[in-house]
Protein backbone atom coordinates (compact mmCIF):
# COMPACT_ATOMS: atom_id res chain seq x y z
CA UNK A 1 -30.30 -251.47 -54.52
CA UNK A 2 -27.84 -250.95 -57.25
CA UNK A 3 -25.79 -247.73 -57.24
CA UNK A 4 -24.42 -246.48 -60.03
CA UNK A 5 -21.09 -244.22 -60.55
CA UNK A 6 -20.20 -242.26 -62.98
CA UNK A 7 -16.39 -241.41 -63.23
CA UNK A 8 -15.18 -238.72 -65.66
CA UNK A 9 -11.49 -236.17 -65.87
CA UNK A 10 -13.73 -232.99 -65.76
CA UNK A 11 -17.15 -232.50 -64.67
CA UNK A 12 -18.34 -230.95 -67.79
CA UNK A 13 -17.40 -233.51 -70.04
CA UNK A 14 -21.33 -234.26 -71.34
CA UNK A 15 -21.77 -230.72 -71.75
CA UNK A 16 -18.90 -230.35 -73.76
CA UNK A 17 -19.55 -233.45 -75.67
CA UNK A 18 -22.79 -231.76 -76.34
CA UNK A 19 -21.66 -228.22 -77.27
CA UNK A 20 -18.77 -230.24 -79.60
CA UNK A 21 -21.45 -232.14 -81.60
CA UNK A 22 -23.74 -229.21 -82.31
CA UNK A 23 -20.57 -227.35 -83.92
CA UNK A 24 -19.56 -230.13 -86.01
CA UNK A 25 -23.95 -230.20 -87.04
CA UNK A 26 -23.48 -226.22 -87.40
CA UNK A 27 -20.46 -225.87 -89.71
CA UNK A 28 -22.13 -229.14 -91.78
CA UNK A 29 -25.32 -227.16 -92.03
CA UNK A 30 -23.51 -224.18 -93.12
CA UNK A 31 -21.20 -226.39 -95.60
CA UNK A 32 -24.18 -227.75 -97.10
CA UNK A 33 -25.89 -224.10 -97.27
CA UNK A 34 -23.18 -222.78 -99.30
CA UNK A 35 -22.54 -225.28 -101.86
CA UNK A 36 -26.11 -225.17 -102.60
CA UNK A 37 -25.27 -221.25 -103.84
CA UNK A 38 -22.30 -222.36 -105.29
CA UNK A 39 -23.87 -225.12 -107.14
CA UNK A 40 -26.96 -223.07 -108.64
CA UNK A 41 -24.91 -220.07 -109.78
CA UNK A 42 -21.78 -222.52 -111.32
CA UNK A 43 -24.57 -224.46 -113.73
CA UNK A 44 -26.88 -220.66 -114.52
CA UNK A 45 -23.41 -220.00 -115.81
CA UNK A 46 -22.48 -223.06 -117.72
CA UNK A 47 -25.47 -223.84 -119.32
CA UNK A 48 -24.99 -219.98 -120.53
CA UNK A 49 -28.43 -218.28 -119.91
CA UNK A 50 -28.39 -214.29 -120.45
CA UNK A 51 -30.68 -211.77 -119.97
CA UNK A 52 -32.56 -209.18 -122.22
CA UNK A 53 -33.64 -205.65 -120.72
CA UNK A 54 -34.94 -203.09 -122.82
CA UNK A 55 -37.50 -200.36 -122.81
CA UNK A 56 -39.93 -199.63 -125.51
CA UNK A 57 -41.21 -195.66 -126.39
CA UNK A 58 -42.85 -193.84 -128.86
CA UNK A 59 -40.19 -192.43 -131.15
CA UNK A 60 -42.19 -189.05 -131.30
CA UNK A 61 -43.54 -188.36 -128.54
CA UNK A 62 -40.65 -190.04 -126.70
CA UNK A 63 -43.18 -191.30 -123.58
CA UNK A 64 -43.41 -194.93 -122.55
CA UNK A 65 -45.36 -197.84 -124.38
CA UNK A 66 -46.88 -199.48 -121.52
CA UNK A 67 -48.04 -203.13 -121.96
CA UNK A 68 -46.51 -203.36 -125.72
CA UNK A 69 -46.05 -207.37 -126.51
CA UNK A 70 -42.04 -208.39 -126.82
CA UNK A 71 -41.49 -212.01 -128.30
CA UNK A 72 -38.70 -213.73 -128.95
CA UNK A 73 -38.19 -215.96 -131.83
CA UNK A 74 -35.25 -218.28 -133.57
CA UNK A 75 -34.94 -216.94 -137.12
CA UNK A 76 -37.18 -218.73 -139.39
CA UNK A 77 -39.65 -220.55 -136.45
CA UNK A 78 -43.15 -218.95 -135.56
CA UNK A 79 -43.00 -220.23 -131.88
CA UNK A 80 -41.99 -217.93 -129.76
CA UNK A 81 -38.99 -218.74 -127.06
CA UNK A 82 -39.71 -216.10 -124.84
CA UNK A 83 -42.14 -213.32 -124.10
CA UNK A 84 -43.16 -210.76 -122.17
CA UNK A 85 -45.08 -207.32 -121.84
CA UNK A 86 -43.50 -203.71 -121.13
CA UNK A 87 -44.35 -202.20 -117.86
CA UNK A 88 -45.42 -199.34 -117.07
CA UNK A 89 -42.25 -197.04 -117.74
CA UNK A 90 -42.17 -199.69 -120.88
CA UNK A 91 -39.63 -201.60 -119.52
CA UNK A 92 -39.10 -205.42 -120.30
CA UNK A 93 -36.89 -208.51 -118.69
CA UNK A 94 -36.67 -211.78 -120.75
CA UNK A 95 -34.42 -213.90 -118.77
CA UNK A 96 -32.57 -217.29 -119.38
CA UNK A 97 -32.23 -217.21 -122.79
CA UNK A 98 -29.85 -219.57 -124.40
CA UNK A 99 -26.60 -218.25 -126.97
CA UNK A 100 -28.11 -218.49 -130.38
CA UNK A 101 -29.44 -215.60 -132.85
CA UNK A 102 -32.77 -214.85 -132.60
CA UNK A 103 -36.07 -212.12 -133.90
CA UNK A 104 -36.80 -209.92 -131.11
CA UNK A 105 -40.57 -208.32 -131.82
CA UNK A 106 -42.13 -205.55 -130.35
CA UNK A 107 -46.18 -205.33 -131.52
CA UNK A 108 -48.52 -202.56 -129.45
CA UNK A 109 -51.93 -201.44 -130.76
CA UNK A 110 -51.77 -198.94 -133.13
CA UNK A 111 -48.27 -199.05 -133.86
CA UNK A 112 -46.59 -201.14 -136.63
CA UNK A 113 -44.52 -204.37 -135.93
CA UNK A 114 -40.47 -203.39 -134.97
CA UNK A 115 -38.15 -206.42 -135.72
CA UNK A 116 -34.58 -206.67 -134.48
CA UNK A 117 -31.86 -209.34 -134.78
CA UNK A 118 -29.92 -210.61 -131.79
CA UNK A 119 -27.12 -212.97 -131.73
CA UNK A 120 -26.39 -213.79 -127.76
């Protein structure tokens, strides 16, 4: 029969050995959790996307165009970059939109076109 002995300086050395190794996994994981923040917001930021927020109305009546069409269009081009639709308080969000100078259009049903220039 074959004994075996196992010899250690503290009787808890396994379970520290343990505990130590699943703090060094923990503050990797966390390491690795941040950077991948980090990382997304540093290139949003370099590559230089901006946002557009606006809200359409009636200039009479001053209430709320809801679903009125806003493009977005490089001077001079027919396809549009970005789009959207008002809600209903005839609010709008076009995000990431690249610096450059651009046709914002607003078209609703009953209303004429509105044109404005941007430069972002």
């Amino acid at each position: 029969m074959l004994k075996y002995r196992i010899t250690s300086d503290s009787p808890n050395t396994f379970a520290s050995d343990k505990i130590t190794r699943l703090k060094t996994l923990f503050f990797i994981g966390i390491l690795i959790w941040i950077s991948t923040f980090t990382y997304s917001q540093s290139r949003d930021k370099e590559e230089g996307k901006s946002r557009i927020v606006g809200r359409v109305i009636d200039s009479l009546s001053a209430s709320p165009l809801e679903y009125a069409t806003i493009t977005l269009l490089q001077p001079g081009k027919t396809r549009a970059v970005n789009g959207t639709t008002t809600d209903e308080s005839g609010h709008f969000n076009l995000e990431e939109v690249l610096p450059g100078d651009y046709l914002l259009v607003v078209e609703f049903i009953g209303y004429g076109k509105t044109t404005k220039n941007l430069s972002i």
